[in-house]
PDB file of N, CA and C in Angstrom:
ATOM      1  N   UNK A   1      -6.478 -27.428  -4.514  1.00  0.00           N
ATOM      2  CA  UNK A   1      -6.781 -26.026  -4.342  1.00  0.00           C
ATOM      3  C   UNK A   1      -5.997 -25.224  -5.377  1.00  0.00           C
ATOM      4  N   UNK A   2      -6.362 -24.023  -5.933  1.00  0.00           N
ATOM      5  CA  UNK A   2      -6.076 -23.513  -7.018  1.00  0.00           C
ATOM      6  C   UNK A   2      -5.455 -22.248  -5.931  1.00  0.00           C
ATOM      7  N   UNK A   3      -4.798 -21.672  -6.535  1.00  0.00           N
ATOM      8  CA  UNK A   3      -3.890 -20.460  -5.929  1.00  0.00           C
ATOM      9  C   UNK A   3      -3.527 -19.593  -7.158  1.00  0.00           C
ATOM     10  N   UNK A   4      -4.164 -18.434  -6.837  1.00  0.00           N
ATOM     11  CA  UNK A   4      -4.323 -17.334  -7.816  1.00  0.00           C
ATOM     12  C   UNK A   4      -3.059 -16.239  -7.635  1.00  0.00           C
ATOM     13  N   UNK A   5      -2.295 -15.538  -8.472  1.00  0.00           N
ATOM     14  CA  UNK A   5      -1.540 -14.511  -7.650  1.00  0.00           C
ATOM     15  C   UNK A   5      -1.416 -13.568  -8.435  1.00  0.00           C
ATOM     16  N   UNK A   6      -2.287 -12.435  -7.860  1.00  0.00           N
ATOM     17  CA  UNK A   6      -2.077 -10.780  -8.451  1.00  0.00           C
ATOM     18  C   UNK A   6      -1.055 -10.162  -8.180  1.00  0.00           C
ATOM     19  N   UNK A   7      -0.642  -9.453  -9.506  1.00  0.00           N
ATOM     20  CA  UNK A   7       0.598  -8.324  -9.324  1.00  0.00           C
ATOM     21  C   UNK A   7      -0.359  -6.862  -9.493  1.00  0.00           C
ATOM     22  N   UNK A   8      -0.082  -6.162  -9.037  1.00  0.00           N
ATOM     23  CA  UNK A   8      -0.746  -4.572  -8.786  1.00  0.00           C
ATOM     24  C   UNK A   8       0.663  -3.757  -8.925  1.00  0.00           C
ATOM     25  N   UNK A   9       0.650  -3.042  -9.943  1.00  0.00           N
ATOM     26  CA  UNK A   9       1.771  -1.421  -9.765  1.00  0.00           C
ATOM     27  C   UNK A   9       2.199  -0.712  -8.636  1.00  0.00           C
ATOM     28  N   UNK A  10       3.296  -0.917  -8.037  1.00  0.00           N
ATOM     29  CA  UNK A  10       3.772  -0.232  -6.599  1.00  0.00           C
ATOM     30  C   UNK A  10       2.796   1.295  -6.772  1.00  0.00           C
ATOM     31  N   UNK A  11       3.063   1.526  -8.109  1.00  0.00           N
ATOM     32  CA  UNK A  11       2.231   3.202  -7.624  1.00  0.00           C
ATOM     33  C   UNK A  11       0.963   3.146  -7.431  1.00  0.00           C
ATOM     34  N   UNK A  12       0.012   2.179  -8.301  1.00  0.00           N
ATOM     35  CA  UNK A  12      -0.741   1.939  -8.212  1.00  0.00           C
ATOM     36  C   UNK A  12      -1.325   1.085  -6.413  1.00  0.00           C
ATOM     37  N   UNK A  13      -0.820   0.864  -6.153  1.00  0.00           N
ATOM     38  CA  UNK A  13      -0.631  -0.277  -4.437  1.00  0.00           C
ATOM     39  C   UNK A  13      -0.724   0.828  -3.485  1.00  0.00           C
ATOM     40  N   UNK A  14       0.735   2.151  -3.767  1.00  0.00           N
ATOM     41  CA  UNK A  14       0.979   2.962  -2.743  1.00  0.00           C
ATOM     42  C   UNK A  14      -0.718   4.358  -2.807  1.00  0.00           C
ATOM     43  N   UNK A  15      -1.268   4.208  -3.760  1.00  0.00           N
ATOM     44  CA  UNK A  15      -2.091   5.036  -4.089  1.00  0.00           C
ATOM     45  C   UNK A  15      -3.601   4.958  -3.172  1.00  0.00           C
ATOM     46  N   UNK A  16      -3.465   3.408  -3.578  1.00  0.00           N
ATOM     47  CA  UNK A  16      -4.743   2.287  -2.847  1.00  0.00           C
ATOM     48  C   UNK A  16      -4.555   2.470  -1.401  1.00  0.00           C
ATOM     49  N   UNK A  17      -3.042   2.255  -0.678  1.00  0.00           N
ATOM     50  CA  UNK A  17      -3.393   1.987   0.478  1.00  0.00           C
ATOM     51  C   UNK A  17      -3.391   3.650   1.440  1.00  0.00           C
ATOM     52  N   UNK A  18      -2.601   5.100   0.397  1.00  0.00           N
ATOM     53  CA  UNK A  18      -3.050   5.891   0.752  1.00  0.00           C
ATOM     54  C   UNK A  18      -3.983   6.829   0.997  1.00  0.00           C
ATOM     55  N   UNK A  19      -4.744   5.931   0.012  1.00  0.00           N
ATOM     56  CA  UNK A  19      -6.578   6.052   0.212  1.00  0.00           C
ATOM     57  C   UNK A  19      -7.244   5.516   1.701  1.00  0.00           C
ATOM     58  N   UNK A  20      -6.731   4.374   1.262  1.00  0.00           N
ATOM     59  CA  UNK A  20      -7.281   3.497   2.718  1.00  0.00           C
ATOM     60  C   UNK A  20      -7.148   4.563   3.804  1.00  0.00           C
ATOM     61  N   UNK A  21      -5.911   4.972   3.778  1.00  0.00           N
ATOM     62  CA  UNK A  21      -5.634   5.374   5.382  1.00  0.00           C
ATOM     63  C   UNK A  21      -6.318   6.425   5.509  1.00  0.00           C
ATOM     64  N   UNK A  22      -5.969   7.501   4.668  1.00  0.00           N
ATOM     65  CA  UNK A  22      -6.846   8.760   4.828  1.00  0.00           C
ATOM     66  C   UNK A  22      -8.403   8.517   4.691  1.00  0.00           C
ATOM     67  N   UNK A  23      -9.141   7.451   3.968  1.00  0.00           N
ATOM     68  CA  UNK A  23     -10.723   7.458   4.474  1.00  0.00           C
ATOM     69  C   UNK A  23     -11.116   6.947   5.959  1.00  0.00           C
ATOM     70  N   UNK A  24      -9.475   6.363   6.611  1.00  0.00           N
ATOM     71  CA  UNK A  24     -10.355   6.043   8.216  1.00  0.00           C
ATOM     72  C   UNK A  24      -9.362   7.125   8.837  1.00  0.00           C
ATOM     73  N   UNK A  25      -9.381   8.316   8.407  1.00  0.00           N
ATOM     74  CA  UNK A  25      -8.873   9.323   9.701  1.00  0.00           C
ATOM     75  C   UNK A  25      -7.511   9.884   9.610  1.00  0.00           C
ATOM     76  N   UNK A  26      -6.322   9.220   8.701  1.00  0.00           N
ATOM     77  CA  UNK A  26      -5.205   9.471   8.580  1.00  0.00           C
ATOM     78  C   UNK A  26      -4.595  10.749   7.963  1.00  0.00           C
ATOM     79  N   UNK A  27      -4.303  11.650   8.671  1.00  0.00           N
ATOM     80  CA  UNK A  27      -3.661  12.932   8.121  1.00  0.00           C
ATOM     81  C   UNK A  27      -3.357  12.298   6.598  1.00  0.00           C
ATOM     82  N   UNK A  28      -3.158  13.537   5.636  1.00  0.00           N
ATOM     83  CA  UNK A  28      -3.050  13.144   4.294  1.00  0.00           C
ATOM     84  C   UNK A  28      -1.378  12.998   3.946  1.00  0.00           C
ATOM     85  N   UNK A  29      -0.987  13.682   4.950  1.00  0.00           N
ATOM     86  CA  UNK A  29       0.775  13.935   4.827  1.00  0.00           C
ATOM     87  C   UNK A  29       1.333  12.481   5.455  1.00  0.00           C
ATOM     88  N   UNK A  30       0.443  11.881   6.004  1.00  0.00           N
ATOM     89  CA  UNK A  30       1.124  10.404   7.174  1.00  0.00           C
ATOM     90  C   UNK A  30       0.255   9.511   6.508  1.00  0.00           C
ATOM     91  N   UNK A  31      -0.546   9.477   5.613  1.00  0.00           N
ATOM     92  CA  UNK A  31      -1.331   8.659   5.035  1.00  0.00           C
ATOM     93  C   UNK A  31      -0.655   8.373   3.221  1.00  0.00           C
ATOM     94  N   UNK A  32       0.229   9.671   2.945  1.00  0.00           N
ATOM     95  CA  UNK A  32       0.795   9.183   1.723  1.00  0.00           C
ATOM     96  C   UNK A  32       2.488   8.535   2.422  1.00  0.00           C
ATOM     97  N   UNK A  33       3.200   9.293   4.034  1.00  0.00           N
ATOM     98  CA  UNK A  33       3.908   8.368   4.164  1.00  0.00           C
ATOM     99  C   UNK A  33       4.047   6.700   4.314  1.00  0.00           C
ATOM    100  N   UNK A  34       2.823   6.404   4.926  1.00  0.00           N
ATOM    101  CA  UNK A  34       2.508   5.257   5.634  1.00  0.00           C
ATOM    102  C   UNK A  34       2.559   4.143   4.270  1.00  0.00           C
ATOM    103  N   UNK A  35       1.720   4.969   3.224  1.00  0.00           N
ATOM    104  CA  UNK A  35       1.404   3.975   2.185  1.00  0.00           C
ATOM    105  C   UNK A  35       3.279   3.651   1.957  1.00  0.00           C
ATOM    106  N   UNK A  36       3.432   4.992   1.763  1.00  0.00           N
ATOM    107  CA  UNK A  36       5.077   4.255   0.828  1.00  0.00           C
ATOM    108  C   UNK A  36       5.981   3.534   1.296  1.00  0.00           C
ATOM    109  N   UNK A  37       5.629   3.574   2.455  1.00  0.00           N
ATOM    110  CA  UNK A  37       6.622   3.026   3.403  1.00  0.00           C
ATOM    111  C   UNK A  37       6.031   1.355   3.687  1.00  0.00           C
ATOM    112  N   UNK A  38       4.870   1.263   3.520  1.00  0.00           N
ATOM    113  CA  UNK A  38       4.325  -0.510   3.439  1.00  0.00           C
ATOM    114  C   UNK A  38       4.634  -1.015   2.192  1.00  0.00           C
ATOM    115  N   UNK A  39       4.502   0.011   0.892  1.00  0.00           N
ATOM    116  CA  UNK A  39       4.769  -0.826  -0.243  1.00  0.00           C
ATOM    117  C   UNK A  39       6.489  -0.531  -0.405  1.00  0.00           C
ATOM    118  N   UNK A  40       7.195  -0.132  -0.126  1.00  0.00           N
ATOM    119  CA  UNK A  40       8.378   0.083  -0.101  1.00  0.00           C
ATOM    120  C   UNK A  40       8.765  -1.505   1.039  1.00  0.00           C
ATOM    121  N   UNK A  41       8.495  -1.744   1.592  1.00  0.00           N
ATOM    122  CA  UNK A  41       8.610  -2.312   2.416  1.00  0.00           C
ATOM    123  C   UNK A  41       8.734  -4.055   2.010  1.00  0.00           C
ATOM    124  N   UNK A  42       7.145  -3.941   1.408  1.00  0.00           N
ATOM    125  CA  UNK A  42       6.688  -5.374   0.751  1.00  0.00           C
ATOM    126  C   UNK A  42       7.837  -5.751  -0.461  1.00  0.00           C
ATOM    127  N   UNK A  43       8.256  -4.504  -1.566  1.00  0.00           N
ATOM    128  CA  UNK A  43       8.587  -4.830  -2.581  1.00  0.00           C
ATOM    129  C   UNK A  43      10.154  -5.717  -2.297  1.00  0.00           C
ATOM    130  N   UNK A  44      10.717  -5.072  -0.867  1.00  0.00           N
ATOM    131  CA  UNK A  44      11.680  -5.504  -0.482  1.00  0.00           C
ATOM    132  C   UNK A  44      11.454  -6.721   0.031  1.00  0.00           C
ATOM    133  N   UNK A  45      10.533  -7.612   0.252  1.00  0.00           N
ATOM    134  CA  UNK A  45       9.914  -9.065   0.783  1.00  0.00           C
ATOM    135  C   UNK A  45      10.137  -8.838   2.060  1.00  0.00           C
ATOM    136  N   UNK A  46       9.627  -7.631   2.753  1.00  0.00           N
ATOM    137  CA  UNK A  46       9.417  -8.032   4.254  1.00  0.00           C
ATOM    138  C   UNK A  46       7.817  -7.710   4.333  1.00  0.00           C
ATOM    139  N   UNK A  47       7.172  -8.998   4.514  1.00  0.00           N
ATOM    140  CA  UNK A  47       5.688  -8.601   4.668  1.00  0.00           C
ATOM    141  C   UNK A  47       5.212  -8.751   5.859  1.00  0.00           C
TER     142      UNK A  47
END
């Protein structure tokens, strides 16, 4: 099995997933916290 592994730009990551949140419903103010706080999170290796 082959195993591929993408790197993506934290700003670029925190941008993506504060999209995500705010297109299913997420206030825009808790939707840019939420993102920074998952990729803040990951970069520190807690996934």
């Amino acid at each position: 099995m082959v195993e591929i592994s993408v790197t993506i730009a934290a700003d670029r990551l925190e941008a993506f997933a504060r999209d995500i949140l705010a297109a299913a419903g997420v206030p825009a103010g808790r939707a840019a916290l939420w993102a920074e706080v998952l990729v803040w999170s990951n970069l520190r290796g807690t996934n």
